[in-house]
Protein backbone atom coordinates (compact mmCIF):
# COMPACT_ATOMS: atom_id res chain seq x y z
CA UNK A 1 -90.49 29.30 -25.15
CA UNK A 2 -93.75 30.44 -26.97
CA UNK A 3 -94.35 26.44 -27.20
CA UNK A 4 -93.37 25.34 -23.83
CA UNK A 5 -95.52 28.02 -22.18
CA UNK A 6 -98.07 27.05 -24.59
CA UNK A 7 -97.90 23.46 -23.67
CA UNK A 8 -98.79 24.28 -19.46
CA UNK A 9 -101.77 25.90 -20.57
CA UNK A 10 -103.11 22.96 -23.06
CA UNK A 11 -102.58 20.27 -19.90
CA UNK A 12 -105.15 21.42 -17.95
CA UNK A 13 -105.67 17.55 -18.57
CA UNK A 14 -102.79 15.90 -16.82
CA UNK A 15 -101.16 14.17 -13.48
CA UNK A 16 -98.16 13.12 -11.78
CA UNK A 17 -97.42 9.88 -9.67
CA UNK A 18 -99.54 7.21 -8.64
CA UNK A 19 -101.87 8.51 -6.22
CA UNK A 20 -104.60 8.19 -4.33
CA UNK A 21 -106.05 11.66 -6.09
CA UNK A 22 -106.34 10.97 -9.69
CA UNK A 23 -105.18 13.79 -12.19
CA UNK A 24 -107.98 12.86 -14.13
CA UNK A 25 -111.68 11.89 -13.62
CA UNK A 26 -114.25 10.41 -16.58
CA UNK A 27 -117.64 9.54 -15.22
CA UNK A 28 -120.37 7.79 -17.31
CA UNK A 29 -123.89 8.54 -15.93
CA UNK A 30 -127.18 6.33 -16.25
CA UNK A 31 -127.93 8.55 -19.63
CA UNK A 32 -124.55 7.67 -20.65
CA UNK A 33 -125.56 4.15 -20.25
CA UNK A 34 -128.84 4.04 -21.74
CA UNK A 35 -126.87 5.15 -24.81
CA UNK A 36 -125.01 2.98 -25.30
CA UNK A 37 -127.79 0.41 -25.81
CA UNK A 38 -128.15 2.20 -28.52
CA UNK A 39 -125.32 1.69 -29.72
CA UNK A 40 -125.72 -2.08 -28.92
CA UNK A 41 -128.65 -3.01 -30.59
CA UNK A 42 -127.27 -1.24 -34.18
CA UNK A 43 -124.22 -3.56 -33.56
CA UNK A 44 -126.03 -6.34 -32.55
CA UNK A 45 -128.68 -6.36 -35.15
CA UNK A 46 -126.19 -7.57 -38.50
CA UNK A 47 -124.05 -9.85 -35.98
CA UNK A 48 -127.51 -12.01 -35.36
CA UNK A 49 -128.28 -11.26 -39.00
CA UNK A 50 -125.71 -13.14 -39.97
CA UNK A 51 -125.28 -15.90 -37.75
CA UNK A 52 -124.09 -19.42 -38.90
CA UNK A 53 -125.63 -22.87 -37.39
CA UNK A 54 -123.89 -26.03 -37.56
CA UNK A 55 -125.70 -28.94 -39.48
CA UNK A 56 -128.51 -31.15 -37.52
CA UNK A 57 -128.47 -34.56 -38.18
CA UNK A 58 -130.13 -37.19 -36.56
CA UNK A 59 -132.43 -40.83 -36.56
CA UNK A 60 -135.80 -41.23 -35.34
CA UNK A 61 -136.97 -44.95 -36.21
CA UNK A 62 -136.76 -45.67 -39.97
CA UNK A 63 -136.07 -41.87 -40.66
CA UNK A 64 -132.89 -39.94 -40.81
CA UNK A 65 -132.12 -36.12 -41.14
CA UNK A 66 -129.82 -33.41 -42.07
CA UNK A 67 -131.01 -29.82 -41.75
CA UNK A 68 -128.17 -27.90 -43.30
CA UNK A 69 -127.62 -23.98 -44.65
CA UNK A 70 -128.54 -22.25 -42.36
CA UNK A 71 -129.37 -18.56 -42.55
CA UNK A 72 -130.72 -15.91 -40.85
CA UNK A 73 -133.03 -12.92 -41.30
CA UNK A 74 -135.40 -9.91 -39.88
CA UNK A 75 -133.90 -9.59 -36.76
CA UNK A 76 -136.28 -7.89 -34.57
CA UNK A 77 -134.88 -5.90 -31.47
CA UNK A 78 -138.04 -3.94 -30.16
CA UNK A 79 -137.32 -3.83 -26.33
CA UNK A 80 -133.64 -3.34 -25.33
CA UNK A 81 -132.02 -1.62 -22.07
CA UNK A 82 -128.93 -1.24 -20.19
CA UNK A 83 -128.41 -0.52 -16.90
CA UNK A 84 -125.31 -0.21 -14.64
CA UNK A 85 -124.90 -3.50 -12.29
CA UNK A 86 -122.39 -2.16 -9.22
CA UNK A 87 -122.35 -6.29 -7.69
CA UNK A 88 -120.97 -7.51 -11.20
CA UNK A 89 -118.94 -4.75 -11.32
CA UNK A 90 -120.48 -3.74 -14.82
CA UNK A 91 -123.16 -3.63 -16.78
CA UNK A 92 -126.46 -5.95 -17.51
CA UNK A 93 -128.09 -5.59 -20.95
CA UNK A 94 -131.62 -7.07 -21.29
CA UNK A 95 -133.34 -7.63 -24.93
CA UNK A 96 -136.85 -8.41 -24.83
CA UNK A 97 -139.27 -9.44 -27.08
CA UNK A 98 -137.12 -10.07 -30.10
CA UNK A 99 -137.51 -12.64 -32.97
CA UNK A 100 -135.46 -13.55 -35.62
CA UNK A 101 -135.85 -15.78 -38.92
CA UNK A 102 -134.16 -18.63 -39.72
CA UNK A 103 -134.29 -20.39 -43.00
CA UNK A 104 -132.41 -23.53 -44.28
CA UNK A 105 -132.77 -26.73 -46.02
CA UNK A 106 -133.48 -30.48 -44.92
CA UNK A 107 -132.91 -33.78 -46.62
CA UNK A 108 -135.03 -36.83 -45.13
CA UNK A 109 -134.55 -40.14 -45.91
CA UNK A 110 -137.44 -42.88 -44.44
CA UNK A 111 -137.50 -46.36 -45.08
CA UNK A 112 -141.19 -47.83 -46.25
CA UNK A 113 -141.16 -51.45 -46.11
CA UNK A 114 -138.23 -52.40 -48.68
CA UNK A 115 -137.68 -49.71 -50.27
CA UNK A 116 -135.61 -46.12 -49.04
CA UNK A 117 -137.11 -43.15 -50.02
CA UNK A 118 -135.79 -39.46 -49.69
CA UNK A 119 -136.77 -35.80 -49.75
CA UNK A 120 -134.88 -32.67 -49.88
CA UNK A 121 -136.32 -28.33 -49.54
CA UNK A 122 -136.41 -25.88 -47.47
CA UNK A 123 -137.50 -24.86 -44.02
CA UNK A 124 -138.63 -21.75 -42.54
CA UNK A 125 -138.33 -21.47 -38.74
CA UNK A 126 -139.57 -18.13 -36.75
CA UNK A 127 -138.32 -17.49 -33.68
CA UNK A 128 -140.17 -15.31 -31.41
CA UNK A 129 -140.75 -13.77 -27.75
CA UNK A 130 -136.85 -14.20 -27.30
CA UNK A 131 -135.56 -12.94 -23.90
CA UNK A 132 -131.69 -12.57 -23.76
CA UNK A 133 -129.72 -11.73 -20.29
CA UNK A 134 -126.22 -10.19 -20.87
CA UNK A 135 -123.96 -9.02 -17.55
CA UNK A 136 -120.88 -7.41 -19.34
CA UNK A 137 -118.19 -6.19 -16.42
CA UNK A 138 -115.15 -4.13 -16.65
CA UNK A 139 -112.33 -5.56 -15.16
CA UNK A 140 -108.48 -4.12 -15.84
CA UNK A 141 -105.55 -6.16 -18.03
CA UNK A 142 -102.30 -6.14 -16.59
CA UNK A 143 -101.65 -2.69 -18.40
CA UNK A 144 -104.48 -1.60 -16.19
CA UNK A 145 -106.10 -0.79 -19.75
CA UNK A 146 -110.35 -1.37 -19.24
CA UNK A 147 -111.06 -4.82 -19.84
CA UNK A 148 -114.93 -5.93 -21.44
CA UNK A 149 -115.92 -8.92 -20.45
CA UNK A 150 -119.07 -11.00 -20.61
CA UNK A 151 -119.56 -12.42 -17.44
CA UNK A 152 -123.18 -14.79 -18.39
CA UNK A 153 -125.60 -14.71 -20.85
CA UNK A 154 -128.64 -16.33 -20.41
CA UNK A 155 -131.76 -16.97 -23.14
CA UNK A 156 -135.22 -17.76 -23.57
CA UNK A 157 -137.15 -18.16 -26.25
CA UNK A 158 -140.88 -17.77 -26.17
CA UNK A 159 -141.91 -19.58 -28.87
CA UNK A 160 -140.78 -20.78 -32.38
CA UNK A 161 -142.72 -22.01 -35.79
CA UNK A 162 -141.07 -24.93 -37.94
CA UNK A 163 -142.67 -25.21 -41.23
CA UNK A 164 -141.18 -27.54 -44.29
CA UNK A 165 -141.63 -26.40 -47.60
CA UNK A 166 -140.87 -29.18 -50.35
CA UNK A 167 -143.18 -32.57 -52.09
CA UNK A 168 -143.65 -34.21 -48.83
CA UNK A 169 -143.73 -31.24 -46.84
CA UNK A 170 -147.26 -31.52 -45.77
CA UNK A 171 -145.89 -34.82 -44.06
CA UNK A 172 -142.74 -33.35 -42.58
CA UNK A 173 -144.81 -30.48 -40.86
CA UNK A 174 -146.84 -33.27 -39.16
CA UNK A 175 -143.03 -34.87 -37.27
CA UNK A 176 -141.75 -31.53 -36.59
CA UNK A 177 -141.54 -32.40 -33.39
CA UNK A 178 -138.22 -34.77 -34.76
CA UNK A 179 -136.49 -31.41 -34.83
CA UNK A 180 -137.99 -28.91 -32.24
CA UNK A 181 -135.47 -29.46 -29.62
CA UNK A 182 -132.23 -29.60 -31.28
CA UNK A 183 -133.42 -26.18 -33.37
CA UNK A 184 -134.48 -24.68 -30.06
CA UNK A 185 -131.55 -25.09 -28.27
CA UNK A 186 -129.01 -24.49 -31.29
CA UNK A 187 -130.59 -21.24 -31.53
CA UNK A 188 -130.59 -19.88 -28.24
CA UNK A 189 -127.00 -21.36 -27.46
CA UNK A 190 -125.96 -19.65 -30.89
CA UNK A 191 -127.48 -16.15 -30.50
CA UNK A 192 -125.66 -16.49 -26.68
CA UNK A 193 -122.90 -17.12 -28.07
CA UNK A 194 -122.47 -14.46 -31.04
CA UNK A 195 -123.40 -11.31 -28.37
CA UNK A 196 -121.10 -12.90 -26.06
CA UNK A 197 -118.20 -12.83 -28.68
CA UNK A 198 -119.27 -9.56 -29.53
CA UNK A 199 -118.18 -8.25 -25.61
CA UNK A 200 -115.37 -9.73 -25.29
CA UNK A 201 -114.08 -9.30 -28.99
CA UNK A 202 -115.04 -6.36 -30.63
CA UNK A 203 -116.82 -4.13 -27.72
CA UNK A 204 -113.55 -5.42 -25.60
CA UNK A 205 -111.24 -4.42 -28.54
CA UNK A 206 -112.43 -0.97 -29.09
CA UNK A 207 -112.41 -0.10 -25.62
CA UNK A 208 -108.81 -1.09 -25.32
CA UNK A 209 -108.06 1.06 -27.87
CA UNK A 210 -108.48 4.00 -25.17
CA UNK A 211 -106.43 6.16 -25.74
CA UNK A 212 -103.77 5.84 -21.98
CA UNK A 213 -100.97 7.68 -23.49
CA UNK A 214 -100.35 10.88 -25.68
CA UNK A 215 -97.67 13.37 -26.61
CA UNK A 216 -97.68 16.74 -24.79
CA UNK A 217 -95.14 18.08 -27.36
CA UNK A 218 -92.17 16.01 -28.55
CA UNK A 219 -90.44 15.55 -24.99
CA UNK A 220 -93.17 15.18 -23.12
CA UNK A 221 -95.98 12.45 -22.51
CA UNK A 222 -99.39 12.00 -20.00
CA UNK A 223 -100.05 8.61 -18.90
CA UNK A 224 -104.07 7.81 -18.59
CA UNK A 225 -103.78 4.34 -17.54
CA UNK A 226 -106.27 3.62 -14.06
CA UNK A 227 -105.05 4.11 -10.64
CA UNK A 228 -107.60 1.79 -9.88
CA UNK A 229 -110.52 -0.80 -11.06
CA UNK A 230 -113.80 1.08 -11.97
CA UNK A 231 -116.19 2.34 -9.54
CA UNK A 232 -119.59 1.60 -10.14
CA UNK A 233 -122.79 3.19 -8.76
CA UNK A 234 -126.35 3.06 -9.45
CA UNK A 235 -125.95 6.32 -11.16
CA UNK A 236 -123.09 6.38 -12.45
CA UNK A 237 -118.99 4.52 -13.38
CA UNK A 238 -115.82 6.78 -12.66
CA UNK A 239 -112.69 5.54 -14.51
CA UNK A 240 -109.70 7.45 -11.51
CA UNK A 241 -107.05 8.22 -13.97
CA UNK A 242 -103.27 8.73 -13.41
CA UNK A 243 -103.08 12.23 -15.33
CA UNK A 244 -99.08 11.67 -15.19
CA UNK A 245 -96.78 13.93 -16.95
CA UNK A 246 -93.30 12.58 -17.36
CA UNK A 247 -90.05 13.89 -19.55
CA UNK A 248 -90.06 10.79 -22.46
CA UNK A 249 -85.90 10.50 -21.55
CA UNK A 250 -86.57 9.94 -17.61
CA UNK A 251 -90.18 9.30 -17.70
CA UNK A 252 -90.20 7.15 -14.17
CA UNK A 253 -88.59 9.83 -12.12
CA UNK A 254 -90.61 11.46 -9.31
CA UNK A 255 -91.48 15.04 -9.17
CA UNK A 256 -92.56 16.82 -5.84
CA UNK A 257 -95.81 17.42 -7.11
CA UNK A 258 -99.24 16.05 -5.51
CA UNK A 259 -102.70 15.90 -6.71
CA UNK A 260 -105.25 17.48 -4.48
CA UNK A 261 -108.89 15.90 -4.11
CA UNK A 262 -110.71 16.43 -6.96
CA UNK A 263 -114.30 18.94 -6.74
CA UNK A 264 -117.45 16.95 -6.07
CA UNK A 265 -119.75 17.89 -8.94
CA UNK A 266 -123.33 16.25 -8.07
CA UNK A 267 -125.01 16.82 -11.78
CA UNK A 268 -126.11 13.36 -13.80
CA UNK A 269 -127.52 15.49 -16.53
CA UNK A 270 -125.05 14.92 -19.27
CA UNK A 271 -124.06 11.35 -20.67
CA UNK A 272 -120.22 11.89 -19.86
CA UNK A 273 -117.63 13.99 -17.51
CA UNK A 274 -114.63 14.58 -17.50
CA UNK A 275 -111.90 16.21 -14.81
CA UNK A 276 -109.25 18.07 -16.11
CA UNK A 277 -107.01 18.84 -12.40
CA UNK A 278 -104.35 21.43 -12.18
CA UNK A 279 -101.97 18.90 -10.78
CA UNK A 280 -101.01 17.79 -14.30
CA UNK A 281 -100.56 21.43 -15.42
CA UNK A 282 -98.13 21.80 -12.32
CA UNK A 283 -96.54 18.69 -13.13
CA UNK A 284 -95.66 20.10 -16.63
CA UNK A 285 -94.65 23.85 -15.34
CA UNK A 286 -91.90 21.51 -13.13
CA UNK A 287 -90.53 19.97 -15.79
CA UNK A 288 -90.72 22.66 -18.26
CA UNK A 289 -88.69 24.97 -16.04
CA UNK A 290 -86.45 22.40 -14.39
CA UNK A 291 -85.12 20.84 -18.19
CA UNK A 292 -84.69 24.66 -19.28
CA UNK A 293 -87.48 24.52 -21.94
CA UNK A 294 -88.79 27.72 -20.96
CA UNK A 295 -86.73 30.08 -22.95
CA UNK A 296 -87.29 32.09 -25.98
CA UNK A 297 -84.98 33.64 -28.11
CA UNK A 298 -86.52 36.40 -30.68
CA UNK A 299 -83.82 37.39 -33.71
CA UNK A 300 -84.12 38.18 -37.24
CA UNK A 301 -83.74 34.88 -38.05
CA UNK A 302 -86.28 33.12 -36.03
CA UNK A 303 -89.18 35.80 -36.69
CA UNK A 304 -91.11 35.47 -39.98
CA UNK A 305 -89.91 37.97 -42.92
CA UNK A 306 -92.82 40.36 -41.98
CA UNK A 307 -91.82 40.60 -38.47
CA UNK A 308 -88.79 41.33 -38.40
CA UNK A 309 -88.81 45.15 -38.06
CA UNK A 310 -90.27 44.81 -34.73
CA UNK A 311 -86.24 44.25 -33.54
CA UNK A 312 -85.34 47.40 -35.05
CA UNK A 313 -83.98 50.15 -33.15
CA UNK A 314 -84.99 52.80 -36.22
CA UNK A 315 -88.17 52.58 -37.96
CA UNK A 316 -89.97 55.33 -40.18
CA UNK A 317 -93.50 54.07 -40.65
CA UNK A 318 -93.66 50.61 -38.71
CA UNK A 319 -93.81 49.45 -35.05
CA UNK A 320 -89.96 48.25 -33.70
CA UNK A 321 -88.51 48.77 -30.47
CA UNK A 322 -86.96 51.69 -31.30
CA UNK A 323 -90.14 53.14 -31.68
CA UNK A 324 -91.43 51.64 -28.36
CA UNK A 325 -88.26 52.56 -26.13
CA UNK A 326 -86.63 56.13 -27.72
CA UNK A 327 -83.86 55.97 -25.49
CA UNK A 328 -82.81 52.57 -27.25
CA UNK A 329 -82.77 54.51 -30.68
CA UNK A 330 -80.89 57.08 -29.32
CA UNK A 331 -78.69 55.46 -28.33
CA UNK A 332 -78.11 52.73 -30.62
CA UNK A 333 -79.70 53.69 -34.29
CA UNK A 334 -79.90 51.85 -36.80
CA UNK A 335 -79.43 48.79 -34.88
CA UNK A 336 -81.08 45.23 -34.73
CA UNK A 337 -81.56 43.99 -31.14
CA UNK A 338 -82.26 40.56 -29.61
CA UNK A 339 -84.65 39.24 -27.36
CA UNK A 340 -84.09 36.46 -25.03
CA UNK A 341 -86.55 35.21 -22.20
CA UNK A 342 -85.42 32.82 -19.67
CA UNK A 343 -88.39 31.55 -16.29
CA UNK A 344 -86.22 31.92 -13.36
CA UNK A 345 -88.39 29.87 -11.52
CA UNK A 346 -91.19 27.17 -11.44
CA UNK A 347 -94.57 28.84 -13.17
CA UNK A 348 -97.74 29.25 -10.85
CA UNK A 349 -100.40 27.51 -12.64
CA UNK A 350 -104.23 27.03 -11.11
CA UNK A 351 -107.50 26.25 -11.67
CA UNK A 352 -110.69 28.25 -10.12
CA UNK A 353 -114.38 29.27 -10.75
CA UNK A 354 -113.22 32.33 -12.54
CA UNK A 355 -110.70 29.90 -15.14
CA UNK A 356 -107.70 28.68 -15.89
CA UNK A 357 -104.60 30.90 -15.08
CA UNK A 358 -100.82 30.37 -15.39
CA UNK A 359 -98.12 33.17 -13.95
CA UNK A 360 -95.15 33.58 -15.62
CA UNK A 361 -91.66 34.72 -13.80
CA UNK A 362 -89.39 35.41 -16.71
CA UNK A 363 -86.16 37.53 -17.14
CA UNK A 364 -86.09 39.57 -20.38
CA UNK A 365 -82.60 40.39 -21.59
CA UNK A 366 -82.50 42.97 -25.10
CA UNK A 367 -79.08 43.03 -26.33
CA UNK A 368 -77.42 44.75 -29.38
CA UNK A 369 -74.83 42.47 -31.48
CA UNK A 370 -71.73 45.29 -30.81
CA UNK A 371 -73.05 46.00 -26.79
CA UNK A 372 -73.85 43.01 -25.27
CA UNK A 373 -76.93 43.17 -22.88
CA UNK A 374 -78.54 46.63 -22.93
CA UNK A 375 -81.91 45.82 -21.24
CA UNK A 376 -82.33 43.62 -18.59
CA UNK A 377 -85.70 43.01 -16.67
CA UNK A 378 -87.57 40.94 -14.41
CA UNK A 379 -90.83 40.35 -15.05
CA UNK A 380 -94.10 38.73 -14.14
CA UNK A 381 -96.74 37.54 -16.71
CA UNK A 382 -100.16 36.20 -16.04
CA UNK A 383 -102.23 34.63 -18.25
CA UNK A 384 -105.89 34.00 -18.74
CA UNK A 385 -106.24 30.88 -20.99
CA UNK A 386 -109.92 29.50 -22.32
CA UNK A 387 -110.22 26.08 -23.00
CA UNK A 388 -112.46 23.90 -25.63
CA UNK A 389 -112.99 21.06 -27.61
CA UNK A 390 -111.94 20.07 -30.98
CA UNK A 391 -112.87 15.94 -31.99
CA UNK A 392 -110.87 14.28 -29.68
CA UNK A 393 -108.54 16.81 -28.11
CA UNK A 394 -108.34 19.43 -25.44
CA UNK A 395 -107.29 23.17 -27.42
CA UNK A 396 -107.07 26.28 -26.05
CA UNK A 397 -105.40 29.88 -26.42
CA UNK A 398 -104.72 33.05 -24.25
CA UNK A 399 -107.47 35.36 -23.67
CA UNK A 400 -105.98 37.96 -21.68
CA UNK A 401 -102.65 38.37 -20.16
CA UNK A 402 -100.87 41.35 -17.98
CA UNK A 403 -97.62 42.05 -16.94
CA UNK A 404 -95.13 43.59 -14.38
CA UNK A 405 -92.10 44.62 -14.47
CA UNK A 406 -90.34 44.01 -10.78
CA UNK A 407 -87.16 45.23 -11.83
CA UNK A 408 -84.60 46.72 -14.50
CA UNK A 409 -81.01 47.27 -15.02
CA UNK A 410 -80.29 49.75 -18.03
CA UNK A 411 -77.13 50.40 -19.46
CA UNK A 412 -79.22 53.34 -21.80
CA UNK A 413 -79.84 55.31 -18.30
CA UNK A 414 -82.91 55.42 -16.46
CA UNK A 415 -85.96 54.77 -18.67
CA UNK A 416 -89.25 54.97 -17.88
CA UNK A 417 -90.81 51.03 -16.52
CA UNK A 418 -94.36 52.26 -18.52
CA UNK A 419 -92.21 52.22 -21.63
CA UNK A 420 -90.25 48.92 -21.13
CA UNK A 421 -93.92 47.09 -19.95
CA UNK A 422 -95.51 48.91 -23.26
CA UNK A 423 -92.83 46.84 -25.09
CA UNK A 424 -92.93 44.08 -23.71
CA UNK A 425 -96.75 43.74 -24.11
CA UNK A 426 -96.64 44.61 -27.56
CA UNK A 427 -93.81 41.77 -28.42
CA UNK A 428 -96.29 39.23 -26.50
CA UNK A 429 -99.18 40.87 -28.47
CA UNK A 430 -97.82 40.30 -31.77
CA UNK A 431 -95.47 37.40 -31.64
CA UNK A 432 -94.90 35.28 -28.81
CA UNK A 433 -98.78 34.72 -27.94
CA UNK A 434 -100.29 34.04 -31.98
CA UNK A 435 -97.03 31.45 -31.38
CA UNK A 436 -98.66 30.53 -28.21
CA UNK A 437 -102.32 29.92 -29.74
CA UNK A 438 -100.94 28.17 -32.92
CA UNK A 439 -99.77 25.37 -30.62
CA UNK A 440 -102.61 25.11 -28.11
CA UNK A 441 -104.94 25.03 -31.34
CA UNK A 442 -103.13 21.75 -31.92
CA UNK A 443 -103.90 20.55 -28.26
CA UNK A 444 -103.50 17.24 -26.71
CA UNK A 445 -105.24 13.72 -27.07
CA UNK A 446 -107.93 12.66 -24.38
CA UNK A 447 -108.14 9.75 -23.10
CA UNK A 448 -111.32 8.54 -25.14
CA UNK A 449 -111.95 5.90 -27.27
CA UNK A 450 -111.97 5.77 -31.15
CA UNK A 451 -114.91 7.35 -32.62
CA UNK A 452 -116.57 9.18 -29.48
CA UNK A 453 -117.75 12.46 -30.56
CA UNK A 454 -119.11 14.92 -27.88
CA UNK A 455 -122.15 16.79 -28.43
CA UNK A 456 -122.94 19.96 -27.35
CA UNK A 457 -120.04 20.20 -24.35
CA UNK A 458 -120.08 22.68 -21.89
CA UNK A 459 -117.14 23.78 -19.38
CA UNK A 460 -117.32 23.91 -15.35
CA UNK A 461 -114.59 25.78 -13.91
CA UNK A 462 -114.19 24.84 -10.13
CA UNK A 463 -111.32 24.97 -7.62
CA UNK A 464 -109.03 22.76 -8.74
CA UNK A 465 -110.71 21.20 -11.83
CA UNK A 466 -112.27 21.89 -15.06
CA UNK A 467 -115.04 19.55 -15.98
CA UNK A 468 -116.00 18.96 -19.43
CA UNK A 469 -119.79 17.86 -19.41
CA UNK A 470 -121.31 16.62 -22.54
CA UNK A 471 -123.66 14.32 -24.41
CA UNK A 472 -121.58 11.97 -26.63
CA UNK A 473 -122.45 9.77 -30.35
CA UNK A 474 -120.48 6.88 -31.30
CA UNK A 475 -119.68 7.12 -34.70
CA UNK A 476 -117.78 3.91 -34.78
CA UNK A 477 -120.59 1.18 -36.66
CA UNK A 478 -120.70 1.47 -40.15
């Protein structure tokens, strides 16, 4: 049970059916953006560095050409910005001012009156004053997965240098001109064409490697996938997020759970946000209780060698429930009991501006191998839980809990409800809750891409949501 409880506390990340309320929320803002241009130009910068031209060949009169091995060098990316684009639906990255170096080799051959003559060496070409128009939108694949996708790309370049190095070359400099158009345009249609590959290839890869589905445990999963296409603004995109929990055996059966609307938060200061609802976490307490994975049973032979004189009912110099409830030693020395808790019904899980809680309704049944049941109570626990951040998952653990004890039957005779709560506290003290936090320090998988690292997150607890807001680095160029 210690790992089922644990689990409704580590989905404070989570939803239910498809809905008009997502179960969770990720919004980019404008800083987000300008990051990522960033993270653009280091990609872009050895893509152009090592782009490939086809061979130029052509006649002019009595003289033929072949400009061949091509290669390129000093890329030059001084101006570059990105900036959301709600008409296209996506994005429009600008690079301005750039230049790039180009050098190959040529082979001319001329006729001169009878007699063919030919020349071979190099060329250096400098590009310059390039302007380069990218609009990159997000559309969805059929998965509903985020789709990249360069929409146009359009170039101009400023101005270019040809010069021929070689025996002739002071002569080839002077019909340059032979060559100035087919360079120009191979150029500009090339570089358009590498960043253009680059969106909907690698950028377009790695962002459908979002994560949309992870384990909550081994029965359980949370779908990410979109309830709908993007939402652009001038300040900011929202990804609306399904958030569904779902039992892995049944996982398209409906649960009579509903997402509420999710808290306006109106602050752009941090690159990313995301909204953690309650809905999922109420999804999870359904299932949890209705499949009967909310039980724990405490023996000698599920507690840890060190532990186990806590279910004694006679102890000299060690804490045991003998020692926490006389009446049990009395009655039953020498003894080894058993603890079983069972939820008899649904948890109450929620989210407000003073954190996350869950309340527990369990029954508590102590019973002695030659008596049967000796203790039975019902009982109420709430917990406090904290929440934070570890790489790429959600972790958390209990920082507070309390408990009452709403009724008791005894087979001992009347004991006193102080005692049995005492007990009870100090079994969730030292056993059940370290189980607790050893599983929500595991935690569960966001829905982010590969390589996003935040930076510096902070937690907003509202009604209804926790929002993670943070500044992120993409650690995924090498």
């Amino acid at each position: 049970m210690a790992r089922a409880i644990t689990l409704l506390m580590l989905c404070v990340t989570i939803g239910l059916t498809v809905t008009q309320n997502p179960g969770v929320k990720i919004r980019v803002t404008a800083k987000g953006v300008d990051y990522a241009k960033n993270v653009a130009r280091a990609s872009l910068v050895p893509l152009l560095n090592n782009i490939r031209l086809d061979d130029v060949e052509g006649r002019q009169g009595k003289t033929s050409y072949r400009l061949h091995n091509f290669r390129t060098s000093n890329v030059r990316i001084p101006n570059i910005n990105m900036h959301l684009n709600p008409g296209q639906r996506g994005l429009t990255l600008n690079l301005r001012n750039f230049g790039i170096d180009i050098r190959l080799d040529y082979r001319v051959s001329y006729r001169v009156l009878f007699a063919r003559l030919t020349n071979s060496g190099g060329v250096t070409v400098n590009f310059g004053q390039v302007d380069l128009t990218v609009t990159i939108g997000i559309d969805q694949f059929q998965d509903t997965s985020p789709k990249l996708v360069a929409r146009s790309c359009s170039g101009d370049i400023g101005h270019f240098n040809i010069h021929f190095h070689g025996r002739l070359a002071w002569l080839l400099n002077l019909l340059r001109g032979l060559f100035r158009g087919q360079l120009h345009n191979s150029i500009r249609n090339k570089i358009c064409e590498v960043v253009v590959n680059a969106v909907n290839n690698d950028a377009a890869n790695k962002l459908r490697r979002m994560t949309l589905e992870a384990d909550i445990g081994n029965n359980v999963g949370i779908d990410y996938r979109l309830l709908a296409p993007l939402l652009f603004t001038d300040n900011y995109l929202e990804l609306h997020q399904k958030g569904t929990v779902f039992w892995k055996a049944a996982r398209n059966d409906l649960l009579p759970v509903s997402p509420g609307a999710v808290p306006a938060w109106g602050d752009y200061s941090n690159m990313f946000y995301l909204w953690l609802t309650e809905y999922p976490l109420k999804s999870l307490a359904y299932i949890m209780h209705t499949r009967g994975r909310l039980q724990y049973s405490m023996t000698v032979n599920t507690l840890l060698e060190e532990r186990r004189d806590f279910l004694s009912t006679s102890c000299d110099d060690s804490l045991c429930v003998g020692f926490l409830i006389p009446k049990l030693s009395e009655t039953f020395p020498n003894s080894v009991v058993a603890l079983n808790i069972t939820s008899r019904k649904i948890p109450d899980v929620n989210i407000t501006i003073n954190g996350v809680g869950m309340t527990f309704y369990g029954t508590v049944d102590l019973s002695i191998p030659s008596a049967g049941s000796v203790l039975v109570a019902n009982v109420t626990v709430s917990f406090r839980i904290l929440a934070n951040v570890r790489n790429d998952r959600i972790v958390g653990h209990v920082n507070s809990f309390s408990t009452i004890i709403e009724s008791l039957h005894s087979v001992i005779g009347d004991v006193d409800l102080t005692v049995i709560n005492n007990a009870i506290e100090e079994g969730l003290t030292s056993i059940i809750i370290p189980e607790m936090n050893a599983v929500a320090d595991v935690g569960v998988k966001l829905p982010l891409i590969n390589d996003l690292v935040f930076q510096r997150p902070s937690f907003i607890y509202l009604d209804g949501a926790l929002i993670i807001g943070t500044d992120v680095q993409y650690q995924g160029i090498v």
